[in-house]
C-alpha atoms as a PDB file:
ATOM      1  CA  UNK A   1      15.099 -25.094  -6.959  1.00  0.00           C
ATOM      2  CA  UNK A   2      12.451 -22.885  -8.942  1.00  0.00           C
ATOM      3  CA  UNK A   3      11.567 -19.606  -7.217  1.00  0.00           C
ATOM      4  CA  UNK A   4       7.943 -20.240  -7.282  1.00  0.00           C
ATOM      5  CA  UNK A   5       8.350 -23.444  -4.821  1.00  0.00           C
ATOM      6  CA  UNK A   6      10.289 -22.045  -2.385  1.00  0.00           C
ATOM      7  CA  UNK A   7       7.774 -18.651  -2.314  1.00  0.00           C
ATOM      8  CA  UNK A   8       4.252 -20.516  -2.721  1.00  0.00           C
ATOM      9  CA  UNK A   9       4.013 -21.776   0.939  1.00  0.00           C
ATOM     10  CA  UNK A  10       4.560 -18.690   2.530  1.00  0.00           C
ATOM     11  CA  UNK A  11       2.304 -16.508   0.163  1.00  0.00           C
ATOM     12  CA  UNK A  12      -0.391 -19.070   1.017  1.00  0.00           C
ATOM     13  CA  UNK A  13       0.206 -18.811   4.498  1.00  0.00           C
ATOM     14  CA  UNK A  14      -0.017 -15.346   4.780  1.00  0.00           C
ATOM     15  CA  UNK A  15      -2.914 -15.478   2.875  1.00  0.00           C
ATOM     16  CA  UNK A  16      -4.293 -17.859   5.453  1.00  0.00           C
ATOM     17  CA  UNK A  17      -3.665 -15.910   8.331  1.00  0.00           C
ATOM     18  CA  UNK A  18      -4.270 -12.334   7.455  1.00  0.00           C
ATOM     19  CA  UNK A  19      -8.382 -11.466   7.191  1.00  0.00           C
ATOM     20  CA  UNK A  20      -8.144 -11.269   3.281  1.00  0.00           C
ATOM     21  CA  UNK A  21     -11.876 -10.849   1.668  1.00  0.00           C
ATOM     22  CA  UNK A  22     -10.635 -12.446  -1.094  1.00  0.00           C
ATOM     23  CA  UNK A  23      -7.643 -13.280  -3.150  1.00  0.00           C
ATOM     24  CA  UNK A  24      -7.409 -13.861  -6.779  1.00  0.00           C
ATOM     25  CA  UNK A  25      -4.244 -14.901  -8.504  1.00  0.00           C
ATOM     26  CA  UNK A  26      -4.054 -12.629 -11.465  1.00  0.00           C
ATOM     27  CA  UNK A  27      -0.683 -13.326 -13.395  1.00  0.00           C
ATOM     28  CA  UNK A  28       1.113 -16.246 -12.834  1.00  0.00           C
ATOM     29  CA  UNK A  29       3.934 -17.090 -15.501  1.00  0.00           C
ATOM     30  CA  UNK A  30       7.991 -17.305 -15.260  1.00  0.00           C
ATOM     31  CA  UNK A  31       8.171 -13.149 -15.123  1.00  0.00           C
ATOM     32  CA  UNK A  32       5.789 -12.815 -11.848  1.00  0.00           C
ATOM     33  CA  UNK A  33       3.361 -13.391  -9.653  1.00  0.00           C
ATOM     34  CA  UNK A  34       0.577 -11.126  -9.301  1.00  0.00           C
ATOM     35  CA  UNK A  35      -1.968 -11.806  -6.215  1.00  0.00           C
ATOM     36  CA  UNK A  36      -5.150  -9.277  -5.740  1.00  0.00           C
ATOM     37  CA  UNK A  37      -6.154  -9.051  -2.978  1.00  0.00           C
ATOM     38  CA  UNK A  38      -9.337  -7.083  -1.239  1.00  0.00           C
ATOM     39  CA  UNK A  39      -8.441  -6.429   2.114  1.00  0.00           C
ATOM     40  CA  UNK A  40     -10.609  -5.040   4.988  1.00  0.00           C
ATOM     41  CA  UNK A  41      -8.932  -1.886   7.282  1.00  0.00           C
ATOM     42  CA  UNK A  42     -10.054   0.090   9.885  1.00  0.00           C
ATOM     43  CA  UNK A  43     -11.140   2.860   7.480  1.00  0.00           C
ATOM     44  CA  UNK A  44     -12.620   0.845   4.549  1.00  0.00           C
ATOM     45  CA  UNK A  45     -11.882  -1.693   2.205  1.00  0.00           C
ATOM     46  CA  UNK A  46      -8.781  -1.324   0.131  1.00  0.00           C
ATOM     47  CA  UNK A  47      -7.005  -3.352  -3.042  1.00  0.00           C
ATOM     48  CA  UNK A  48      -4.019  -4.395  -2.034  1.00  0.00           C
ATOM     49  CA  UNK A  49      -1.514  -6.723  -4.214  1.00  0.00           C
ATOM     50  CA  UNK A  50       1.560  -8.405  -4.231  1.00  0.00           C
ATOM     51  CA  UNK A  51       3.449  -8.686  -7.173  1.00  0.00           C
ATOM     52  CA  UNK A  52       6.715 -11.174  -6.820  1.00  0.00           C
ATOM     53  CA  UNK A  53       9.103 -10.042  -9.458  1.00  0.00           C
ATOM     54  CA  UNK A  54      11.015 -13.319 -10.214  1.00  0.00           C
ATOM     55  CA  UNK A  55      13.990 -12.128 -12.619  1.00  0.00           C
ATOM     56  CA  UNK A  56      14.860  -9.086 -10.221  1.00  0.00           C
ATOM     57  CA  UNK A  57      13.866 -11.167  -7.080  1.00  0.00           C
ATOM     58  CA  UNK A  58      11.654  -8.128  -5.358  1.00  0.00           C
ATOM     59  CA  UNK A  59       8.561  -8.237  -3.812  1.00  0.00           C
ATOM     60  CA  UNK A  60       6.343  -5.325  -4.454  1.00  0.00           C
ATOM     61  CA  UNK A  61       3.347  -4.773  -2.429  1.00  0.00           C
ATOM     62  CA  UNK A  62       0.952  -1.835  -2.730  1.00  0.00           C
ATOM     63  CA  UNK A  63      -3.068  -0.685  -1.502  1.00  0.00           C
ATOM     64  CA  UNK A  64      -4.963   1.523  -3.278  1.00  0.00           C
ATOM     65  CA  UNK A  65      -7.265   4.088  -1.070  1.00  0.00           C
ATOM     66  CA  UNK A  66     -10.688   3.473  -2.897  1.00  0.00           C
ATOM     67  CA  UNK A  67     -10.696   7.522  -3.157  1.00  0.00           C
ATOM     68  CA  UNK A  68     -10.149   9.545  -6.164  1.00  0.00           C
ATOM     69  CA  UNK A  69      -8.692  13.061  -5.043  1.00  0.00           C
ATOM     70  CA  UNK A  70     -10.591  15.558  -7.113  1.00  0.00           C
ATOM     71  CA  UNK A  71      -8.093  17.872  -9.843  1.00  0.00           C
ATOM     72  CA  UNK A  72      -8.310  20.596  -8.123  1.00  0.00           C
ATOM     73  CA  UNK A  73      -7.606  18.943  -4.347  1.00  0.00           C
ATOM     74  CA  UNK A  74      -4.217  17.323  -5.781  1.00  0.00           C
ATOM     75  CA  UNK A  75      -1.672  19.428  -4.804  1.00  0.00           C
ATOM     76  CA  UNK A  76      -2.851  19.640  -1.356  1.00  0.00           C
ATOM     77  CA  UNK A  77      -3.259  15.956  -1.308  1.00  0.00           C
ATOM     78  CA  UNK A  78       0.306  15.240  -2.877  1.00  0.00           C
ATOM     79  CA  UNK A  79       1.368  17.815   0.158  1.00  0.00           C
ATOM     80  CA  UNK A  80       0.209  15.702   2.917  1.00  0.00           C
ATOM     81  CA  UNK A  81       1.233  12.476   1.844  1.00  0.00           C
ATOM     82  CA  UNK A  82       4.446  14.477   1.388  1.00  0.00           C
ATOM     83  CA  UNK A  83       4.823  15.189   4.564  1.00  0.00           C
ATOM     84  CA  UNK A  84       3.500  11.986   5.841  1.00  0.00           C
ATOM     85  CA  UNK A  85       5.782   9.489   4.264  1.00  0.00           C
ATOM     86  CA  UNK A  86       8.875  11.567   5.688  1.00  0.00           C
ATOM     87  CA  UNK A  87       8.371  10.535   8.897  1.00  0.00           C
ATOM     88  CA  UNK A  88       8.222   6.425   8.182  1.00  0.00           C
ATOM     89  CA  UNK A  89      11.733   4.418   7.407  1.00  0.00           C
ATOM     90  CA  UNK A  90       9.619   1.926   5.247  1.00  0.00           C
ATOM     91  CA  UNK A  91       6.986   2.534   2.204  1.00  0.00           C
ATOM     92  CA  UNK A  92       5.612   5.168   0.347  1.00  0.00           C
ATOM     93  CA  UNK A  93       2.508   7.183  -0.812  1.00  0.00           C
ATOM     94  CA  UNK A  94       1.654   8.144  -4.278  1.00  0.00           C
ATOM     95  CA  UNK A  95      -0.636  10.231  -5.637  1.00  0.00           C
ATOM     96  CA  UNK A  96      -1.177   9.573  -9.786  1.00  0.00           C
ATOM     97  CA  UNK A  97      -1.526  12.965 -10.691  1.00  0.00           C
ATOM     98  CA  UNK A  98      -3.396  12.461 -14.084  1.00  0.00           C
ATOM     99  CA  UNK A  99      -6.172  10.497 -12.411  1.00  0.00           C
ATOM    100  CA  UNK A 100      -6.460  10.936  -8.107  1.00  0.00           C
ATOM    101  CA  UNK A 101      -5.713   7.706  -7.557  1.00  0.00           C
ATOM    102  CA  UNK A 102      -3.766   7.430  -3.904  1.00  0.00           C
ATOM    103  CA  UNK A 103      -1.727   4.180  -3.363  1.00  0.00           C
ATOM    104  CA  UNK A 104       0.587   3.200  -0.172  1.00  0.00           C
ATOM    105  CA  UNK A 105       3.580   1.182  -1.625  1.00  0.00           C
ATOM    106  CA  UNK A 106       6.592  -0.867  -0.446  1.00  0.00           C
ATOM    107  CA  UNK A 107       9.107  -3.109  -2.166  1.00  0.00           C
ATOM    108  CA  UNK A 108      11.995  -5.578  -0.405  1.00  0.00           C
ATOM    109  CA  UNK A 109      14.656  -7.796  -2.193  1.00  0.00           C
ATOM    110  CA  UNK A 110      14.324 -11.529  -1.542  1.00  0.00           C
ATOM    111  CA  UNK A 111      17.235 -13.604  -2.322  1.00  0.00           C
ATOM    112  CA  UNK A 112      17.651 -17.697  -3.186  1.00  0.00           C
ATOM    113  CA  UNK A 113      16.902 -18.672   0.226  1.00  0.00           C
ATOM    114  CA  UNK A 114      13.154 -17.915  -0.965  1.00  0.00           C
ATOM    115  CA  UNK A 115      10.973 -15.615   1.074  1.00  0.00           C
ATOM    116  CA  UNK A 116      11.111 -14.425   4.609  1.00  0.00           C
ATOM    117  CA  UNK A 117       7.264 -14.761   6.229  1.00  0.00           C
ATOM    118  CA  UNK A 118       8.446 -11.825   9.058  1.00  0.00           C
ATOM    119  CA  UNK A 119       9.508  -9.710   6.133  1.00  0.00           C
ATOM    120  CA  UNK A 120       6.068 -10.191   4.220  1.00  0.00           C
ATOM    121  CA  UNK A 121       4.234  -9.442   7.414  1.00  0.00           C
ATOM    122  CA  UNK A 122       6.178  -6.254   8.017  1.00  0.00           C
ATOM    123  CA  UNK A 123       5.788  -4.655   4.492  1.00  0.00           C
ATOM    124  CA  UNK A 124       2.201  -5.513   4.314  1.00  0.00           C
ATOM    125  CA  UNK A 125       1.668  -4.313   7.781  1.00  0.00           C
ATOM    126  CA  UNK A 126       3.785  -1.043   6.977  1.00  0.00           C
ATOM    127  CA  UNK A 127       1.763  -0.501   3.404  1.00  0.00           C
ATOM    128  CA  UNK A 128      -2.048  -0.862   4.762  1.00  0.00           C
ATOM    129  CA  UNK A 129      -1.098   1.537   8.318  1.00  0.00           C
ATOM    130  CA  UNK A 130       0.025   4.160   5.639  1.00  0.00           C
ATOM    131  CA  UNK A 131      -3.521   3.677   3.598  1.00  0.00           C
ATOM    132  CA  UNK A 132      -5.386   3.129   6.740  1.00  0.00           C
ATOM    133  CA  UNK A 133      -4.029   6.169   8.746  1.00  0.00           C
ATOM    134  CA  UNK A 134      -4.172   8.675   5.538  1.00  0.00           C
ATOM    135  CA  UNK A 135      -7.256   8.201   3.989  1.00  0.00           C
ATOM    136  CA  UNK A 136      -9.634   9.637   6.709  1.00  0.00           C
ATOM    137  CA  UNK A 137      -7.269  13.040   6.267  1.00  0.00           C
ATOM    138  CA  UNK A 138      -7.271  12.213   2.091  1.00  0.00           C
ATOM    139  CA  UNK A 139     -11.087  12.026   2.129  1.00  0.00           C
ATOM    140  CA  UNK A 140     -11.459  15.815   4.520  1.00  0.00           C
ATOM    141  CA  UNK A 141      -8.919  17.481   2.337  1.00  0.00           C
ATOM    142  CA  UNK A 142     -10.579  16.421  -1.060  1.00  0.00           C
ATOM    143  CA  UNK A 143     -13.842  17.281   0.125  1.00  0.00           C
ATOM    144  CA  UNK A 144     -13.664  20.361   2.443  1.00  0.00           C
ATOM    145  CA  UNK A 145     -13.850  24.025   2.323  1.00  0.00           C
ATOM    146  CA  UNK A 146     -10.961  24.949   4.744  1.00  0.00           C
ATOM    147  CA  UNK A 147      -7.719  26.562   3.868  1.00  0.00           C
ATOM    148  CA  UNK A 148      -5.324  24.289   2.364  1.00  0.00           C
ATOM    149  CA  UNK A 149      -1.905  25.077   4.666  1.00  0.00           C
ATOM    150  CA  UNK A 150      -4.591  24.715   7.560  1.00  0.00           C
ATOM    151  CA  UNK A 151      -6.189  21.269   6.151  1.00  0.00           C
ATOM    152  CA  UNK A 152      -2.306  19.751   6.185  1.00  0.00           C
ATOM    153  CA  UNK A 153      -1.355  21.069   9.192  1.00  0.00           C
ATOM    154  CA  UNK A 154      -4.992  19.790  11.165  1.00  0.00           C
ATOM    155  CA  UNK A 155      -4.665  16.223   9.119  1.00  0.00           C
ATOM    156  CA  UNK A 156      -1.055  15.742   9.652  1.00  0.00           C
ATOM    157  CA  UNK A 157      -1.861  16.137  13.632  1.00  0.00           C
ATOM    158  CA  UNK A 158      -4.243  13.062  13.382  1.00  0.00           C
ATOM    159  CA  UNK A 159      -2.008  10.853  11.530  1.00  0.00           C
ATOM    160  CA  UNK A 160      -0.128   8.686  14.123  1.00  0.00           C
ATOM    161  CA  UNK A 161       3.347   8.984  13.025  1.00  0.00           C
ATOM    162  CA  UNK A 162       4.756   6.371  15.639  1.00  0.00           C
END
């Protein structure tokens, strides 16, 4: 059975159920599947996609923080999200160094059996708490005055780690 039946359903019920502003299919061949998505969190509206790798059979799904970290804020930033991701089992933040960009990522395998909907649900869940509990703290440390050590150490004890 091709890939792309057994997945479909579930992306598109997922997309049904989840409070997606809207969802554009941007690359859809034999290679992958990439869905856009704007999505609306506690803290702002993010761009979140999933990106089905077919010929490695992983699901990649990843929000960008609509926040670009200032040069000179980076390190600091880079710290915190540092420190941050250490204390979750699943998904990961990046900081693009070259250009302040701030994304939350995670990735799962799927195997022939297609997609699991619980597992889609989790990582998406997992990937926007990450973007939606950092980027209040990402936003004060790119644009404050305070010490850096101190800005970590006050952000980091807003973030709920749980």
């Amino acid at each position: 059975m091709n890939q792309l039946n057994i997945i479909q359903p579930i992306i598109e019920d997922f997309l049904n159920e989840n409070q997606i502003i809207y969802a554009i299919n941007e690359e859809k061949d034999k290679e992958r599947n990439v869905i856009h998505m704007g999505f609306n969190l506690e803290n702002g509206i993010v761009n979140t996609y999933i990106v089905i790798h077919y010929s490695i059979q992983i699901v990649e799904i990843f929000t960008y923080l609509p926040i670009q970290v200032p040069e000179i804020k980076r390190l600091q930033a880079a710290k915190l999200l540092d420190m941050v991701e250490s204390n979750y089992f699943f998904g990961s933040l990046e900081l693009n160094h070259n250009n302040g960009t701030v994304r939350s990522k995670s990735y799962f395998i799927y195997d022939e059996n297609g997609l699991s909907h619980k597992t889609l649900d989790l990582h998406f869940s997992i990937v926007n708490q990450l973007a939606n509990e950092t980027f209040p703290e990402i936003i004060k440390i790119s644009y404050s005055n305070l010490e850096p050590e101190r800005d970590i150490l006050t952000s980091l004890n807003k973030i709920n780690l749980n």
